[in-house]
N, C-alpha and C. Protein backbone atom coordinates (compact mmCIF):
# COMPACT_ATOMS: atom_id res chain seq x y z
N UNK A 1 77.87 138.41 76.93
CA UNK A 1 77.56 138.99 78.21
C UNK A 1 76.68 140.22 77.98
N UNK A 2 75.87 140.47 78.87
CA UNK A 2 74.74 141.63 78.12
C UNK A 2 75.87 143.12 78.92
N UNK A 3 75.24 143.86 78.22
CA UNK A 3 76.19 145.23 78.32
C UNK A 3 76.22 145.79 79.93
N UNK A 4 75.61 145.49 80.64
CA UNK A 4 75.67 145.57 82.23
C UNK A 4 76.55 145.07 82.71
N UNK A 5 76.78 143.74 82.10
CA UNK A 5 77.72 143.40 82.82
C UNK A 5 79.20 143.55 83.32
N UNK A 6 79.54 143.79 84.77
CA UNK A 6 80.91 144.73 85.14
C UNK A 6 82.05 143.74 85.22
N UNK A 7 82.91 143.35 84.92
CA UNK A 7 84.09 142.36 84.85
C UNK A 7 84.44 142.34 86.60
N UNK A 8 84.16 143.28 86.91
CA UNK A 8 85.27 143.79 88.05
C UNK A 8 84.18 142.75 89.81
N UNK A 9 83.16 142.92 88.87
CA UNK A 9 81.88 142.46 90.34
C UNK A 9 81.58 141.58 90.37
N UNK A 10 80.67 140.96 88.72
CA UNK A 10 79.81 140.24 88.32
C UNK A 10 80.63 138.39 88.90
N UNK A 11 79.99 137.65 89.26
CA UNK A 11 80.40 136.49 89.37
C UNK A 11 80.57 135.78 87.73
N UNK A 12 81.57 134.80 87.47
CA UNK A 12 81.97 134.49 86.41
C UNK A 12 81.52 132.65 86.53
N UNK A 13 80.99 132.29 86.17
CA UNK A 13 81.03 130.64 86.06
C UNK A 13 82.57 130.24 85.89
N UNK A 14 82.55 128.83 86.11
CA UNK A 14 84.09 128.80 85.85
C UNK A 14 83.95 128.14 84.06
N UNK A 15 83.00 127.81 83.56
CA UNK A 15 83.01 127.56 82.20
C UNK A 15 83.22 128.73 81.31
N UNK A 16 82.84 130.04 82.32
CA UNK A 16 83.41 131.17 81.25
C UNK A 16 84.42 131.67 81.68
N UNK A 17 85.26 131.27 82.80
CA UNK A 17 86.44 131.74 83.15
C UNK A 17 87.23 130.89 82.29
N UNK A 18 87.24 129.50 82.09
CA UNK A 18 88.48 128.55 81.56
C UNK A 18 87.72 129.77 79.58
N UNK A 19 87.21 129.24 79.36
CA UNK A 19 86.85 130.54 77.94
C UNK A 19 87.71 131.59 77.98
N UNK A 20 87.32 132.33 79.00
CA UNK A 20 88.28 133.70 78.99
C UNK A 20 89.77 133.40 79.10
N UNK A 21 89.71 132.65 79.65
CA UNK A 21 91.55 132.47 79.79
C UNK A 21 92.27 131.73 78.38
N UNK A 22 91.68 131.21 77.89
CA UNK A 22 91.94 130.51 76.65
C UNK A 22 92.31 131.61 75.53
N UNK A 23 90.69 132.26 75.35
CA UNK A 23 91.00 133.48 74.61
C UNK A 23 92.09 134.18 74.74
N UNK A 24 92.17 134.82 75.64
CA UNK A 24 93.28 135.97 76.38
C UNK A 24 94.67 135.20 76.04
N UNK A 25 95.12 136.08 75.00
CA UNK A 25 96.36 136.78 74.14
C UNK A 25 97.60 136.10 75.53
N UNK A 26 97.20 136.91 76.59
CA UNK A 26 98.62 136.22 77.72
C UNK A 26 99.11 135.31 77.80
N UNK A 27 97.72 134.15 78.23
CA UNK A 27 97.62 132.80 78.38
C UNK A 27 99.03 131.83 77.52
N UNK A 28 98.78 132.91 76.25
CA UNK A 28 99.53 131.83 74.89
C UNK A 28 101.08 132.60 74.88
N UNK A 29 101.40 133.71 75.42
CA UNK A 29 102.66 134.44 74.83
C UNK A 29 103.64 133.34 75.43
N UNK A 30 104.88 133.89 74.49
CA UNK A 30 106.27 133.46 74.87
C UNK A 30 106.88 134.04 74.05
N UNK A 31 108.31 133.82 74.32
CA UNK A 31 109.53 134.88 73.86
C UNK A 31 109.25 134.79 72.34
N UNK A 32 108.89 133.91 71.62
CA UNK A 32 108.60 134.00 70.15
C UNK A 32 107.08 134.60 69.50
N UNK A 33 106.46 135.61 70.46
CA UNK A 33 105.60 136.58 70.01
C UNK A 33 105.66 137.85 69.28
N UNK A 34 104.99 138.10 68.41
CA UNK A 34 105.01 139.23 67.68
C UNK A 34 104.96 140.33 68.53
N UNK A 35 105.61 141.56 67.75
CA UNK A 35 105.56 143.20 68.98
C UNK A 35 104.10 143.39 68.94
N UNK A 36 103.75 143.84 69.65
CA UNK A 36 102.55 144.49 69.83
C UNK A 36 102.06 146.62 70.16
N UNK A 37 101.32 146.95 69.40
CA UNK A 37 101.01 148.30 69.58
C UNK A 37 99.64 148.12 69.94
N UNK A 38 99.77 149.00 71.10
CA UNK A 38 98.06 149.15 71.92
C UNK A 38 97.37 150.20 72.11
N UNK A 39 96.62 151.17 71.72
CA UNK A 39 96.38 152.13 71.73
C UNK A 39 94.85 151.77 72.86
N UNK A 40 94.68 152.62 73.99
CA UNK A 40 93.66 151.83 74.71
C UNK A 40 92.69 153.78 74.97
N UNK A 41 91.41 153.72 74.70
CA UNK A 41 90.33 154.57 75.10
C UNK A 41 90.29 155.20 76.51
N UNK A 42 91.01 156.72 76.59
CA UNK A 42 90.75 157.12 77.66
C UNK A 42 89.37 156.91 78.79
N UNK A 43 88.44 157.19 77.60
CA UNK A 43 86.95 157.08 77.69
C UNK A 43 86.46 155.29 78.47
N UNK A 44 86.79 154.51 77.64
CA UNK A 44 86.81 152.56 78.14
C UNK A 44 87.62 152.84 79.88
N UNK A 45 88.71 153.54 80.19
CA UNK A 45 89.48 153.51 81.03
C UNK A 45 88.78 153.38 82.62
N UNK A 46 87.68 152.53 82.59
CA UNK A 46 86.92 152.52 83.95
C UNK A 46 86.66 151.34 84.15
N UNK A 47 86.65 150.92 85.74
CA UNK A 47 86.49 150.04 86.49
C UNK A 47 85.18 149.43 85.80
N UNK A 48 85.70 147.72 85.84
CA UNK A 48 84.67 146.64 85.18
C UNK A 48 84.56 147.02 83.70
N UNK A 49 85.12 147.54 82.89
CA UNK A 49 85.08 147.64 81.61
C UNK A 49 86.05 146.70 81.06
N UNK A 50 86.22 145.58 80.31
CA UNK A 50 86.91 144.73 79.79
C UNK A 50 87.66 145.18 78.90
N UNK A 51 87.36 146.31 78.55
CA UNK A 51 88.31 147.06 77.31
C UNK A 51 89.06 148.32 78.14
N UNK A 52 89.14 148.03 79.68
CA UNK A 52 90.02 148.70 80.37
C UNK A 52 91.52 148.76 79.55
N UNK A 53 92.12 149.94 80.08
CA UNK A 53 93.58 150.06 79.87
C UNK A 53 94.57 149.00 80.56
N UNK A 54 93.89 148.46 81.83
CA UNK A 54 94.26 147.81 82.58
C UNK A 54 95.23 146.53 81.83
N UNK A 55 94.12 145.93 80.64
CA UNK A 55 94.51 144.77 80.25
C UNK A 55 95.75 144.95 79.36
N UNK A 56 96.26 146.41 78.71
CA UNK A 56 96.93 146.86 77.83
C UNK A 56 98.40 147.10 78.74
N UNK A 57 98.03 147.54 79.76
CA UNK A 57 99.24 147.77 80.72
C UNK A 57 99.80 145.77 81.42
N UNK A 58 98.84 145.37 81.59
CA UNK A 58 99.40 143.95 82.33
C UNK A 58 100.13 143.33 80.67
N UNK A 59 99.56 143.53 80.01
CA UNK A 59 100.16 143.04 78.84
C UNK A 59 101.78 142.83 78.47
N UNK A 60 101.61 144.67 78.63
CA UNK A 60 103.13 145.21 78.36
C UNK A 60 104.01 144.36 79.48
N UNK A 61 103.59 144.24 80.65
CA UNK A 61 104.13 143.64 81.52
C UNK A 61 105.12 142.18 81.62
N UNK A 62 103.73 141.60 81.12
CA UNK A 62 103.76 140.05 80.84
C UNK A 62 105.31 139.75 79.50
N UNK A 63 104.99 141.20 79.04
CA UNK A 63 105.63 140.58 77.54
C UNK A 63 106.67 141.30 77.36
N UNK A 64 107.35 142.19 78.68
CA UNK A 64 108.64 142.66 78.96
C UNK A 64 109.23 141.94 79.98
N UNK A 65 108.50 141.36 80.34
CA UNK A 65 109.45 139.96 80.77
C UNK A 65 109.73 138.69 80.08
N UNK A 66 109.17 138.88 79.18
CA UNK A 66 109.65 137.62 77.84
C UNK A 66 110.66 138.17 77.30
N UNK A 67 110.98 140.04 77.05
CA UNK A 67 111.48 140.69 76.26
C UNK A 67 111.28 140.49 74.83
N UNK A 68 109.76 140.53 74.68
CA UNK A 68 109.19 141.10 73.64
C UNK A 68 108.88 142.42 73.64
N UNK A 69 108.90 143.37 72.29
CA UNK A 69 108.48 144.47 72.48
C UNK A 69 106.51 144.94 72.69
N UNK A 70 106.13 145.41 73.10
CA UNK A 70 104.78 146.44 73.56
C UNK A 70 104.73 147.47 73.72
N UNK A 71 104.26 148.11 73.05
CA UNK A 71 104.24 149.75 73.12
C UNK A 71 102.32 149.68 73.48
N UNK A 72 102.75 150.74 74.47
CA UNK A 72 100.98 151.03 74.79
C UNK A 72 100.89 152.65 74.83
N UNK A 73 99.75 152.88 74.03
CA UNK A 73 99.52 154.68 74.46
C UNK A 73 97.81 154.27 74.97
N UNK A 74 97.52 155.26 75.34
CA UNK A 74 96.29 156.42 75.67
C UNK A 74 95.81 156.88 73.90
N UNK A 75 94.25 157.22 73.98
CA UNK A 75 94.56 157.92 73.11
C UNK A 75 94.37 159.28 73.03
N UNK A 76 94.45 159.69 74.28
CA UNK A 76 94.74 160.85 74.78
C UNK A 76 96.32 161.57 74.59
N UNK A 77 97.31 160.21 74.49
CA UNK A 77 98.46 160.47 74.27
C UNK A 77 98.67 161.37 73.31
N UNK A 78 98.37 161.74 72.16
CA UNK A 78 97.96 162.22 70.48
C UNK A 78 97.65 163.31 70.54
N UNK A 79 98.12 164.37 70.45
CA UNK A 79 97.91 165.83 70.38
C UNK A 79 96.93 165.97 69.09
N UNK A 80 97.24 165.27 68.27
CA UNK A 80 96.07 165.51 66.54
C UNK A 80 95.92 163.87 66.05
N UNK A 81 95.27 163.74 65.35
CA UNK A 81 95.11 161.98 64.71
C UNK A 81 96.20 162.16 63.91
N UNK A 82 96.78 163.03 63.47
CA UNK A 82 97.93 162.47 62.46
C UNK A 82 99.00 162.45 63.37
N UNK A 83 99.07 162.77 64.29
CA UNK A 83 100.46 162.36 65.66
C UNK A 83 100.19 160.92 65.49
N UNK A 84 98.43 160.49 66.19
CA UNK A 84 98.21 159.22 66.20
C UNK A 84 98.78 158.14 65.38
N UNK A 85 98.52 158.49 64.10
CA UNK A 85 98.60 157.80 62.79
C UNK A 85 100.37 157.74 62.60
N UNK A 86 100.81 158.89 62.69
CA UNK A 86 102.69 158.71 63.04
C UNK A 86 103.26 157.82 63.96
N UNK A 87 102.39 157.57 64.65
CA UNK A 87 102.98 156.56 65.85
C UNK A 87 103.02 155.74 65.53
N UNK A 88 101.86 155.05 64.78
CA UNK A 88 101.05 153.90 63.93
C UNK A 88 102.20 153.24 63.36
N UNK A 89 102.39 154.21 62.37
CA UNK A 89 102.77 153.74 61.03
C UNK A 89 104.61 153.64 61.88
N UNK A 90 105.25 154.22 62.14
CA UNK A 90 106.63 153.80 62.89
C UNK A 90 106.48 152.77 63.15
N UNK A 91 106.03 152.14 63.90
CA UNK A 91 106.25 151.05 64.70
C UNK A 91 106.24 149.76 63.19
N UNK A 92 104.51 150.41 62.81
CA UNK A 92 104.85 149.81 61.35
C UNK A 92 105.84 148.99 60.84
N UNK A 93 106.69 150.47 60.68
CA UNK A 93 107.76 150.73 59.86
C UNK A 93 109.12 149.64 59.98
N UNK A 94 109.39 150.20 61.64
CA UNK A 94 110.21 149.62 62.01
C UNK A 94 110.08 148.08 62.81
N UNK A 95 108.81 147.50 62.48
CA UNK A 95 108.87 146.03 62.65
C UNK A 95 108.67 145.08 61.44
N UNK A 96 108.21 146.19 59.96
CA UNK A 96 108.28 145.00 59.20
C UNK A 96 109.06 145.50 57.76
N UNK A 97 110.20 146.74 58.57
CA UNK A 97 111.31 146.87 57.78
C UNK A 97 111.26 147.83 56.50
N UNK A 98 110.94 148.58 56.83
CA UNK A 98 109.94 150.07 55.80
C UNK A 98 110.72 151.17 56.11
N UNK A 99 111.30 151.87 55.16
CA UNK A 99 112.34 153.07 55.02
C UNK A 99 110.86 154.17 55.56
N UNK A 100 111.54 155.20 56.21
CA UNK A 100 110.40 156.28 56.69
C UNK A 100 110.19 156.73 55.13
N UNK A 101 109.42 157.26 54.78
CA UNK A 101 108.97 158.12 53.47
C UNK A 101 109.39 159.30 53.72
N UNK A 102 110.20 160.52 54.30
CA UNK A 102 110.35 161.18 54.33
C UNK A 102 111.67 161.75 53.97
């Protein structure tokens, strides 16, 4: 899609809608999905941007009603990148069974 193009306006063929839906992570979840961590661009956070927060929040949605886990931040959330990187690495930690190092 050339970089103009707004998700939110633009008309979609339906050959690239059945595409998009295929792709899209939702389409496929069920209760036997991996956790997911989302860190989504304050900056991306605007109308017709595909890398909206939007898609990070319906996510969490979709996949707390499976009762899978999703954690979503901002990355505004992060007072310093090593807050960032602490968040990171927890979730890490505690999904694939890693003593904290501390």
């Amino acid at each position: 899609m050339p970089v103009t193009f707004n998700w939110d306006t633009d008309a979609i063929s339906p050959e690239l809608d059945a595409k998009i839906k295929d792709a899209a992570p939702i389409t496929h979840l069920t209760k036997d999905a991996p956790p997911v961590y989302a860190v989504s661009s304050k900056e991306a956070d605007v109308p017709g941007n595909i890398h909206n927060a939007n898609f990070a929040r319906h996510l969490k949605k979709m996949m707390d009603g499976l009762g899978v886990e999703c954690e979503i931040h901002m990355n505004t959330d992060f007072a310093t990148p090593q807050a960032d990187l602490e968040s990171r690495m927890a979730f890490l930690r505690k999904h694939l069974g890693l003593a904290d190092p501390k």
